[in-house]
PDB file of N, CA and C in Angstrom:
ATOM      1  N   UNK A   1       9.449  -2.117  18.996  1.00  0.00           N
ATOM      2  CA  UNK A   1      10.197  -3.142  19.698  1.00  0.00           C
ATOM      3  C   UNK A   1      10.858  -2.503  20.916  1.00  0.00           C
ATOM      4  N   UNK A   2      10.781  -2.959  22.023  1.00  0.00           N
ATOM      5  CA  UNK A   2      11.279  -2.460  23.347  1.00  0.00           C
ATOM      6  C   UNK A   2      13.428  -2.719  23.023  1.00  0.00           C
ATOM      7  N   UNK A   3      13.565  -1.861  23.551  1.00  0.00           N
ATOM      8  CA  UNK A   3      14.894  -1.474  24.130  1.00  0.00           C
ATOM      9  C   UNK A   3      15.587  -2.809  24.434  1.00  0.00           C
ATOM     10  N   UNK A   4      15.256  -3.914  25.630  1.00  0.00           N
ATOM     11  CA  UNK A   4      16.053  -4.940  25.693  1.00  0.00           C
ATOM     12  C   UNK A   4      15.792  -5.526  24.421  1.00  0.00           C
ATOM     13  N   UNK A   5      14.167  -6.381  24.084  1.00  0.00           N
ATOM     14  CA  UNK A   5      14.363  -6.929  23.138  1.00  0.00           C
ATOM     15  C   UNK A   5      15.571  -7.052  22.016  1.00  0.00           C
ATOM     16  N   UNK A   6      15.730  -5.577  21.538  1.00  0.00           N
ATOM     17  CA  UNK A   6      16.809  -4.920  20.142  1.00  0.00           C
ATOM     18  C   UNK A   6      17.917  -5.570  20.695  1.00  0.00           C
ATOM     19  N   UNK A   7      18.057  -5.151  22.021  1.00  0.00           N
ATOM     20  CA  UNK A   7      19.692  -5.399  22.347  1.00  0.00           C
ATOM     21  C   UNK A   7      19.600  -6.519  22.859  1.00  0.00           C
ATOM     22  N   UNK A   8      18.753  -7.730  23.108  1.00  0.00           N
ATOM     23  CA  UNK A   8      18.960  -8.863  23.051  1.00  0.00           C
ATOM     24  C   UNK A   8      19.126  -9.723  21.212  1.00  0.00           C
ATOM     25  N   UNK A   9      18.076  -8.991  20.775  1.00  0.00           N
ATOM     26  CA  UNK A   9      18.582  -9.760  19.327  1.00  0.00           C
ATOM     27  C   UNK A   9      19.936  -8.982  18.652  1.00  0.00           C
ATOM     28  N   UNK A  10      20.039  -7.958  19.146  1.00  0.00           N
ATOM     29  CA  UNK A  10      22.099  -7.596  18.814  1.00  0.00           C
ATOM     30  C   UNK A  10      22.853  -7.855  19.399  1.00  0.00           C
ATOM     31  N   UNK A  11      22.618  -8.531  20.366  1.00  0.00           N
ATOM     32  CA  UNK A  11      23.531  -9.337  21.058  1.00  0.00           C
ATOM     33  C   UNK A  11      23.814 -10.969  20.019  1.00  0.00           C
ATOM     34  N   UNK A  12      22.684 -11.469  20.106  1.00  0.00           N
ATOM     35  CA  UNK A  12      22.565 -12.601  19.421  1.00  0.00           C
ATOM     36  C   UNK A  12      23.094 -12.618  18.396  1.00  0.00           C
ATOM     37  N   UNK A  13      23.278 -11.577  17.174  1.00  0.00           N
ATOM     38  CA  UNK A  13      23.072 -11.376  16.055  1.00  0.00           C
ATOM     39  C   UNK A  13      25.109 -10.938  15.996  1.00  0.00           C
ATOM     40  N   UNK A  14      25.484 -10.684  17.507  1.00  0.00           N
ATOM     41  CA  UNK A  14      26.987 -10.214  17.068  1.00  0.00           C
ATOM     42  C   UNK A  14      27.719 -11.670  17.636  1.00  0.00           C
ATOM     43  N   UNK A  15      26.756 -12.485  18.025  1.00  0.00           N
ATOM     44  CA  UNK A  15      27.736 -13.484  19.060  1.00  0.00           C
ATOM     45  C   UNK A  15      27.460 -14.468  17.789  1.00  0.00           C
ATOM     46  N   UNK A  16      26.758 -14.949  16.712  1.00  0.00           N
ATOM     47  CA  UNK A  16      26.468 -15.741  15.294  1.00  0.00           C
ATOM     48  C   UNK A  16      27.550 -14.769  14.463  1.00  0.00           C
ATOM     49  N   UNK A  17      27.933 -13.712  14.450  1.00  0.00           N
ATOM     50  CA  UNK A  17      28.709 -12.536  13.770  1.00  0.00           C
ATOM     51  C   UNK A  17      30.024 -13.356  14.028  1.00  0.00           C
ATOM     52  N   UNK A  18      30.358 -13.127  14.866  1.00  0.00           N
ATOM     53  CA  UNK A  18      32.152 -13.115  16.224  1.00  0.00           C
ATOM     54  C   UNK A  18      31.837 -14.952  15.589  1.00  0.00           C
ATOM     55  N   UNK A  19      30.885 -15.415  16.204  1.00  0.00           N
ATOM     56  CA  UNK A  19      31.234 -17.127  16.179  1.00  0.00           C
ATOM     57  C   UNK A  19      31.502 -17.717  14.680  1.00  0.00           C
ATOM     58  N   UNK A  20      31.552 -17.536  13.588  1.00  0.00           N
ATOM     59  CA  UNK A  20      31.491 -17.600  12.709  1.00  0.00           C
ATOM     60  C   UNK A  20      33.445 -17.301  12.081  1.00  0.00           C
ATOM     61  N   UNK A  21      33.934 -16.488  13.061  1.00  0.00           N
ATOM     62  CA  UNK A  21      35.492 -16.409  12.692  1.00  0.00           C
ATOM     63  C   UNK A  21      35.972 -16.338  13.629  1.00  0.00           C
ATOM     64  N   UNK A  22      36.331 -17.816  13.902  1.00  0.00           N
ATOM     65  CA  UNK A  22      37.099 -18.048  15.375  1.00  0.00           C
ATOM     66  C   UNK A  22      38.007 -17.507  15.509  1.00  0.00           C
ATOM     67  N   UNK A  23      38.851 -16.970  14.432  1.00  0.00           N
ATOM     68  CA  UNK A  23      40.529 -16.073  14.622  1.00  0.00           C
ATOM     69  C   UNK A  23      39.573 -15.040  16.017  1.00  0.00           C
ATOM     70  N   UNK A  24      38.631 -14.542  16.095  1.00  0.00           N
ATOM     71  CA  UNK A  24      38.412 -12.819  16.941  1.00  0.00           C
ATOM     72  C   UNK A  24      38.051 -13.374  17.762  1.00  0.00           C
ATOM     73  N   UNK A  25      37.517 -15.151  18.395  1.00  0.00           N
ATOM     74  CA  UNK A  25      37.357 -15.782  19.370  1.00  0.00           C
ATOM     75  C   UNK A  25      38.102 -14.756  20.526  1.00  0.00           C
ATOM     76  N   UNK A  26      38.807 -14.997  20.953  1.00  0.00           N
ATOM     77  CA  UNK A  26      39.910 -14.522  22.205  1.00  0.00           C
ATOM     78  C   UNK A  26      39.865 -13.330  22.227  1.00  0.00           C
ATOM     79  N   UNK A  27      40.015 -12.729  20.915  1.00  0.00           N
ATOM     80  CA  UNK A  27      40.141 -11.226  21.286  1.00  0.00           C
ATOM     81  C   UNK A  27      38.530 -10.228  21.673  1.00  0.00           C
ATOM     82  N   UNK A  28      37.382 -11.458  21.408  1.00  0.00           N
ATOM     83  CA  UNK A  28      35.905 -10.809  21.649  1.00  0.00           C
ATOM     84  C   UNK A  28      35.970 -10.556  23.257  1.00  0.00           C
ATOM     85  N   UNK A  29      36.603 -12.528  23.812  1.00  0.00           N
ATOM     86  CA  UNK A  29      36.269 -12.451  25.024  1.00  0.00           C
ATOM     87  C   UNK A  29      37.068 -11.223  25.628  1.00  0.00           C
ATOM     88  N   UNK A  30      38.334 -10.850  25.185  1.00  0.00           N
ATOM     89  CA  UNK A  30      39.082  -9.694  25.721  1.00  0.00           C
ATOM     90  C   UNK A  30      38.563  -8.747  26.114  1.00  0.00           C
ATOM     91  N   UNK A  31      37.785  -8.103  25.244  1.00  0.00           N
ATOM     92  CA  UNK A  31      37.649  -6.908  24.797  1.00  0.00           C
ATOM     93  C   UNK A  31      36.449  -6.755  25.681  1.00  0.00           C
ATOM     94  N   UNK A  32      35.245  -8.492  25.460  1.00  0.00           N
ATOM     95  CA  UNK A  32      34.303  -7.847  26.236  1.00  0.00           C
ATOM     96  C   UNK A  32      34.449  -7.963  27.743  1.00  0.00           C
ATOM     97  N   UNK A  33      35.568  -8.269  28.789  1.00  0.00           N
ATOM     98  CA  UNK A  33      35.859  -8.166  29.727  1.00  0.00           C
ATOM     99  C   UNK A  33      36.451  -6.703  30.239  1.00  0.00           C
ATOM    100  N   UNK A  34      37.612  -6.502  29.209  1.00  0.00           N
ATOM    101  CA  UNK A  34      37.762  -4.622  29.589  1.00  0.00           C
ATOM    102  C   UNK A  34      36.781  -3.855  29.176  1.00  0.00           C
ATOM    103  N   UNK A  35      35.687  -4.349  28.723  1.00  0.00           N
ATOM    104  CA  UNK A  35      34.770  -3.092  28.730  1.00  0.00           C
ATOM    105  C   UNK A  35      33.314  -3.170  29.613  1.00  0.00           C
ATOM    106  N   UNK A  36      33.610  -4.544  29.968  1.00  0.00           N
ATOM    107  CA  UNK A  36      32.447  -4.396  31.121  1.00  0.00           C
ATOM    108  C   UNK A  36      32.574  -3.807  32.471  1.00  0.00           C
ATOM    109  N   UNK A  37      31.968  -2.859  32.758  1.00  0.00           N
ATOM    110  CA  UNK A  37      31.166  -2.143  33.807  1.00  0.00           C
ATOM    111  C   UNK A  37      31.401  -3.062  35.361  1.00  0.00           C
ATOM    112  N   UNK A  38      32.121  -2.892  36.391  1.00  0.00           N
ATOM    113  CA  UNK A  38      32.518  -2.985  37.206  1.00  0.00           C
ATOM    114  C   UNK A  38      31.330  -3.598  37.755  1.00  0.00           C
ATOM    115  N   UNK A  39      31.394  -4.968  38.710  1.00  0.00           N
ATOM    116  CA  UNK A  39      30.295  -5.602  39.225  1.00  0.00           C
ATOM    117  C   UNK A  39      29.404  -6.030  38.239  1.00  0.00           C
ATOM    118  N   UNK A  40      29.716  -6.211  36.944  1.00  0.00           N
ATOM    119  CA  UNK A  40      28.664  -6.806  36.693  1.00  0.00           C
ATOM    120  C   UNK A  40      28.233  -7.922  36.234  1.00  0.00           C
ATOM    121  N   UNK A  41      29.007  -9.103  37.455  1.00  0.00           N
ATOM    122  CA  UNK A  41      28.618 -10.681  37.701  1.00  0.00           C
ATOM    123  C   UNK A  41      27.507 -10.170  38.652  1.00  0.00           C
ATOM    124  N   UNK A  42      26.792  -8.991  39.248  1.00  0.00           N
ATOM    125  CA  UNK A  42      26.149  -8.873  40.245  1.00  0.00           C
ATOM    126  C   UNK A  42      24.979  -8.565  39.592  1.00  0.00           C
ATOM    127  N   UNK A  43      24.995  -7.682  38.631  1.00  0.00           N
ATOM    128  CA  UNK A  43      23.616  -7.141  38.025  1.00  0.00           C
ATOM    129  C   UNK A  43      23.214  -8.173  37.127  1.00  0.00           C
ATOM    130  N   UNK A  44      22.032  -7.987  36.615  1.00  0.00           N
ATOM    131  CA  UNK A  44      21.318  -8.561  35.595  1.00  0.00           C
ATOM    132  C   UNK A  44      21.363  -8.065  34.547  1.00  0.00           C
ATOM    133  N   UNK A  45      21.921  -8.627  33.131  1.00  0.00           N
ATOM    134  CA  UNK A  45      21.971 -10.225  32.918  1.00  0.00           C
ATOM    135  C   UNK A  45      23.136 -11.087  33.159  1.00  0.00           C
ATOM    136  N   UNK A  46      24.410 -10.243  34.340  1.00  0.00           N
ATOM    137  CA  UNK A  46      24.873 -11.141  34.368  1.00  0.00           C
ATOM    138  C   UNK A  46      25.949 -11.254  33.373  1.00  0.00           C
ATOM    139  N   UNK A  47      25.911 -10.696  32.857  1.00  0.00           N
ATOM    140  CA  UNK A  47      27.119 -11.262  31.244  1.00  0.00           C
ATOM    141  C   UNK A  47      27.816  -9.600  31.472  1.00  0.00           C
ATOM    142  N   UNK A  48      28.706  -9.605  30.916  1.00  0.00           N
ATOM    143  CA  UNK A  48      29.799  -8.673  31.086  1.00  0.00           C
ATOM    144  C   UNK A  48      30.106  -7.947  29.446  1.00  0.00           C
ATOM    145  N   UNK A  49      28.740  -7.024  29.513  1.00  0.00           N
ATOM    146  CA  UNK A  49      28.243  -5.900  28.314  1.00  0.00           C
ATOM    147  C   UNK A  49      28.718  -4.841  28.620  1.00  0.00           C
ATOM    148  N   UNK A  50      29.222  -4.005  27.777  1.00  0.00           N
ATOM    149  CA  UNK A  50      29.736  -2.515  27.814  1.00  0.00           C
ATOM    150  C   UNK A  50      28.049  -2.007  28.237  1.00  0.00           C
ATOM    151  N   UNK A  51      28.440  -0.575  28.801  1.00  0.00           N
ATOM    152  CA  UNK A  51      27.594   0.007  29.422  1.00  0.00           C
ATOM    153  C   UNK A  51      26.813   0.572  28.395  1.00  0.00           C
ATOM    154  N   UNK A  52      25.354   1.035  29.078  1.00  0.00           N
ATOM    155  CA  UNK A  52      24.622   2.179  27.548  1.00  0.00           C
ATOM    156  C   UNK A  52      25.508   3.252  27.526  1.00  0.00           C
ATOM    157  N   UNK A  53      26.038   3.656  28.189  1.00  0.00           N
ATOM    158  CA  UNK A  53      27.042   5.176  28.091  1.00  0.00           C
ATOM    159  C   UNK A  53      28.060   4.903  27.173  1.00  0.00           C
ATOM    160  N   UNK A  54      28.808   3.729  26.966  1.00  0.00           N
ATOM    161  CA  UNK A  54      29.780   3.428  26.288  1.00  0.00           C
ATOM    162  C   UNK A  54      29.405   3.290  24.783  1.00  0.00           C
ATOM    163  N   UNK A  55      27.929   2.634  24.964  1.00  0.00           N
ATOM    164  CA  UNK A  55      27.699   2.297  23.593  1.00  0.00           C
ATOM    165  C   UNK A  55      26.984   3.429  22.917  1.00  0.00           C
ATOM    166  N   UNK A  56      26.673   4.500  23.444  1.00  0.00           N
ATOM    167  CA  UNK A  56      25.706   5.338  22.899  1.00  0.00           C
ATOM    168  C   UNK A  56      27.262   6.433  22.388  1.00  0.00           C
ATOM    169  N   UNK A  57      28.110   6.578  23.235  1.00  0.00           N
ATOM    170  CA  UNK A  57      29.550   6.827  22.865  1.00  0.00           C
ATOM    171  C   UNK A  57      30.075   6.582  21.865  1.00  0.00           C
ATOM    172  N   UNK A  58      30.319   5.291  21.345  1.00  0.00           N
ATOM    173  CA  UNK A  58      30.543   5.074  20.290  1.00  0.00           C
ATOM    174  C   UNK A  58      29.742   5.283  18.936  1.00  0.00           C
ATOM    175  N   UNK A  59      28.132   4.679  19.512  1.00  0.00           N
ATOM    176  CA  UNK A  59      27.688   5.715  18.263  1.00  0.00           C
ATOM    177  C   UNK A  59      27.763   6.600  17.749  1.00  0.00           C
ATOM    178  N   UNK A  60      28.244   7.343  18.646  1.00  0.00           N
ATOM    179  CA  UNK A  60      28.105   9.063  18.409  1.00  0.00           C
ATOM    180  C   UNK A  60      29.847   9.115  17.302  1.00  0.00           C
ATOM    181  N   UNK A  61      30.988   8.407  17.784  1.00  0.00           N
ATOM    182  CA  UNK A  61      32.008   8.553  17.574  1.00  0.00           C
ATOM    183  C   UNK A  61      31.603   7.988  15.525  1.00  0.00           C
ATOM    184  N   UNK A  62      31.075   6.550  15.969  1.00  0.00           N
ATOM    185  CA  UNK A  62      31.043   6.303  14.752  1.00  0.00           C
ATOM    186  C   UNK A  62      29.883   7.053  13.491  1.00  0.00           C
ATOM    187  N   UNK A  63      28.447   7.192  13.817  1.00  0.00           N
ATOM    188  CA  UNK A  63      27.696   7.437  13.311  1.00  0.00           C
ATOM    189  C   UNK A  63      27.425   9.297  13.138  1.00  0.00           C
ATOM    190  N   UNK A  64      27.736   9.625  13.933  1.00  0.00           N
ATOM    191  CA  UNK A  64      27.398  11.286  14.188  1.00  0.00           C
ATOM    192  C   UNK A  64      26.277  11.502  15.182  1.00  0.00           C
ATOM    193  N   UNK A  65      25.580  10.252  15.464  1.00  0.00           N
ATOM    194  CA  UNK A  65      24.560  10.541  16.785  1.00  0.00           C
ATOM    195  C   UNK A  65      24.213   9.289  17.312  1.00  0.00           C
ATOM    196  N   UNK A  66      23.672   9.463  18.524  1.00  0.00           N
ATOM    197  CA  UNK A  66      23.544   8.463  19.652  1.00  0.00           C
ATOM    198  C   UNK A  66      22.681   7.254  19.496  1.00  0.00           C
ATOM    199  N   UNK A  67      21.673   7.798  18.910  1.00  0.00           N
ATOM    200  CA  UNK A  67      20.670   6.568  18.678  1.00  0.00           C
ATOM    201  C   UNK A  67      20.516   5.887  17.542  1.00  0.00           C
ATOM    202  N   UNK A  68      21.178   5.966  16.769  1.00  0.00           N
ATOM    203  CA  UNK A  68      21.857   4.687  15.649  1.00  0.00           C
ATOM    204  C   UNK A  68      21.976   3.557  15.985  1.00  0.00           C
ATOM    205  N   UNK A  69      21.119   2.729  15.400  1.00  0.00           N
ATOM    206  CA  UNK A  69      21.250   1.428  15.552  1.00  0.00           C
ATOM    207  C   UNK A  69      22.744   0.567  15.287  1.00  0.00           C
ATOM    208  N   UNK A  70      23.597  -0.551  16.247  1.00  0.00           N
ATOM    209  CA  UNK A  70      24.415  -0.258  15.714  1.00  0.00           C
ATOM    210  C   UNK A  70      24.446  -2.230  14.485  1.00  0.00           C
ATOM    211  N   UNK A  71      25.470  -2.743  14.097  1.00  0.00           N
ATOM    212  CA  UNK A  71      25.489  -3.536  12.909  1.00  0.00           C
ATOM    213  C   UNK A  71      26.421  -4.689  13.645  1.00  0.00           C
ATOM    214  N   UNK A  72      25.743  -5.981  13.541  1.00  0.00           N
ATOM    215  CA  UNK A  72      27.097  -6.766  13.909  1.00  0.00           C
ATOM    216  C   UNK A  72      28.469  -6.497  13.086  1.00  0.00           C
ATOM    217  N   UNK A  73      28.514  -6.217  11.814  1.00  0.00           N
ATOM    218  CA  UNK A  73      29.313  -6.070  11.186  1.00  0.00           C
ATOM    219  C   UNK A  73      30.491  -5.069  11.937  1.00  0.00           C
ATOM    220  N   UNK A  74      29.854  -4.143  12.749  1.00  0.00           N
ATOM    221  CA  UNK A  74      30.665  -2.678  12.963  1.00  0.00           C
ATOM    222  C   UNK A  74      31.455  -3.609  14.110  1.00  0.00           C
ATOM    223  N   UNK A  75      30.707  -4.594  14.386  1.00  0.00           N
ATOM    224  CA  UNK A  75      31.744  -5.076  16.170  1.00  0.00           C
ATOM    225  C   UNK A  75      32.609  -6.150  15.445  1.00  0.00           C
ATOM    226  N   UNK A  76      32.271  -6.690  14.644  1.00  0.00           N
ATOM    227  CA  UNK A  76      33.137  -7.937  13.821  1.00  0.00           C
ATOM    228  C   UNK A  76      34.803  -6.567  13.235  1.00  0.00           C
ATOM    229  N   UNK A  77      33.930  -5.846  12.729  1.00  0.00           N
ATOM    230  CA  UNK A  77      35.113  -4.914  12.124  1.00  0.00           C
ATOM    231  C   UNK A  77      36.303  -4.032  12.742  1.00  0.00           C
ATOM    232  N   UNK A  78      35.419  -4.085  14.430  1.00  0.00           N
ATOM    233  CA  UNK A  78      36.211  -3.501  16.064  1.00  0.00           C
ATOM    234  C   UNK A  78      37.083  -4.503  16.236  1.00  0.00           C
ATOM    235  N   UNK A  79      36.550  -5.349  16.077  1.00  0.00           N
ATOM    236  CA  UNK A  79      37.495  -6.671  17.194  1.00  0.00           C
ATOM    237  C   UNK A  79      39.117  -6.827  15.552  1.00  0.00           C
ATOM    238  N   UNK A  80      38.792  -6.895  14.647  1.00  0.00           N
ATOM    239  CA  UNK A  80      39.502  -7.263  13.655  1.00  0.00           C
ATOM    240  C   UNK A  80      40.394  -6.322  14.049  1.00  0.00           C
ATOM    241  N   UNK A  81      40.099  -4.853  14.256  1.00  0.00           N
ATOM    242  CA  UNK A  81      41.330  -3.783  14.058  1.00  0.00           C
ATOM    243  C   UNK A  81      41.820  -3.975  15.994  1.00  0.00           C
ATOM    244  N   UNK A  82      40.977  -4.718  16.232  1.00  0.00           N
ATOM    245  CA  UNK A  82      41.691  -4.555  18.013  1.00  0.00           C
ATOM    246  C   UNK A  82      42.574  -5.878  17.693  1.00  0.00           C
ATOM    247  N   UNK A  83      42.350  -6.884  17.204  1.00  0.00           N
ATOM    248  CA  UNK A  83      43.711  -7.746  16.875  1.00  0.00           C
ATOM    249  C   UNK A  83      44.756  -7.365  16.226  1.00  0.00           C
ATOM    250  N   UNK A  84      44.774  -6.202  14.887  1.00  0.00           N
ATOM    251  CA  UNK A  84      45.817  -6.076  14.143  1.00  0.00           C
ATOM    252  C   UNK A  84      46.470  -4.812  15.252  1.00  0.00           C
ATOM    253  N   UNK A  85      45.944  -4.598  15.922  1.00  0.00           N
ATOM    254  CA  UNK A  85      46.602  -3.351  16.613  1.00  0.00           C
ATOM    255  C   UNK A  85      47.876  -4.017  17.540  1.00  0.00           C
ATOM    256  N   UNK A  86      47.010  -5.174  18.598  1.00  0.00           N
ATOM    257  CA  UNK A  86      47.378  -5.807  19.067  1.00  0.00           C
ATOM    258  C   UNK A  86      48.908  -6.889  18.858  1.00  0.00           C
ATOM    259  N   UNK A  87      48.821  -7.184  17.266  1.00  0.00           N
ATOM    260  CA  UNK A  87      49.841  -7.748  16.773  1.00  0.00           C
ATOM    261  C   UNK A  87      50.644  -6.733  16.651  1.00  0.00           C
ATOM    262  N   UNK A  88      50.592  -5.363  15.999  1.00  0.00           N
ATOM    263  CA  UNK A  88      51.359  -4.142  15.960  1.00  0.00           C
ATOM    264  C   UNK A  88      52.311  -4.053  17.072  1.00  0.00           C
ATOM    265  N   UNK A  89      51.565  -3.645  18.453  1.00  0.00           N
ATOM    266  CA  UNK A  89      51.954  -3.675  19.660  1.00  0.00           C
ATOM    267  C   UNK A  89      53.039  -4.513  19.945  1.00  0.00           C
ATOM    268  N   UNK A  90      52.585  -5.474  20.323  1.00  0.00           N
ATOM    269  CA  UNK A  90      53.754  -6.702  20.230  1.00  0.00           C
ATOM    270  C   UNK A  90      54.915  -6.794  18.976  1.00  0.00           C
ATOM    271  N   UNK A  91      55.032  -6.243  18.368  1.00  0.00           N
ATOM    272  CA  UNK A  91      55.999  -6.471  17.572  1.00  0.00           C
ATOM    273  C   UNK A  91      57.480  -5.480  17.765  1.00  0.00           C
TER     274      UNK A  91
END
């Protein structure tokens, strides 16, 4: 399976993930705005995705190496601890 393909059906597969518990609604769109890559209403596709550098980053942080596939679950489980952090913060 080619490279976009994957990361078009993990895209799909985290946005049915995220849509499914509207509480992380707000905090998806958050999150995926500070982590998109400067200009990129200009590039293609257009949507405002963390970079491959970022994400191959985190694999590494989470998995022990780069090319690990990653799990909607792992971004459902990001956004959860980026809200409770968030409530932390504020308090």
């Amino acid at each position: 399976m080619s490279g976009s393909i994957a990361r078009t059906r993990f895209v799909l597969a985290v946005v049915i993930a995220v849509g499914r518990r509207p509480s992380l609604w707000v905090i998806a769109i958050r999150q995926m705005l500070l982590l998109a890559p400067r200009g990129w209403i200009r590039r293609f596709p257009f949507l405002p995705l963390p970079s491959q550098d970022y994400l191959a980053f985190r694999s590494v942080t989470q998995y022990g190496k780069g090319d690990h596939p990653p799990r909607p679950q792992d971004v459902v489980e990001y956004l959860t601890w980026c809200a409770q952090m968030r409530r932390i913060a504020s308090e």
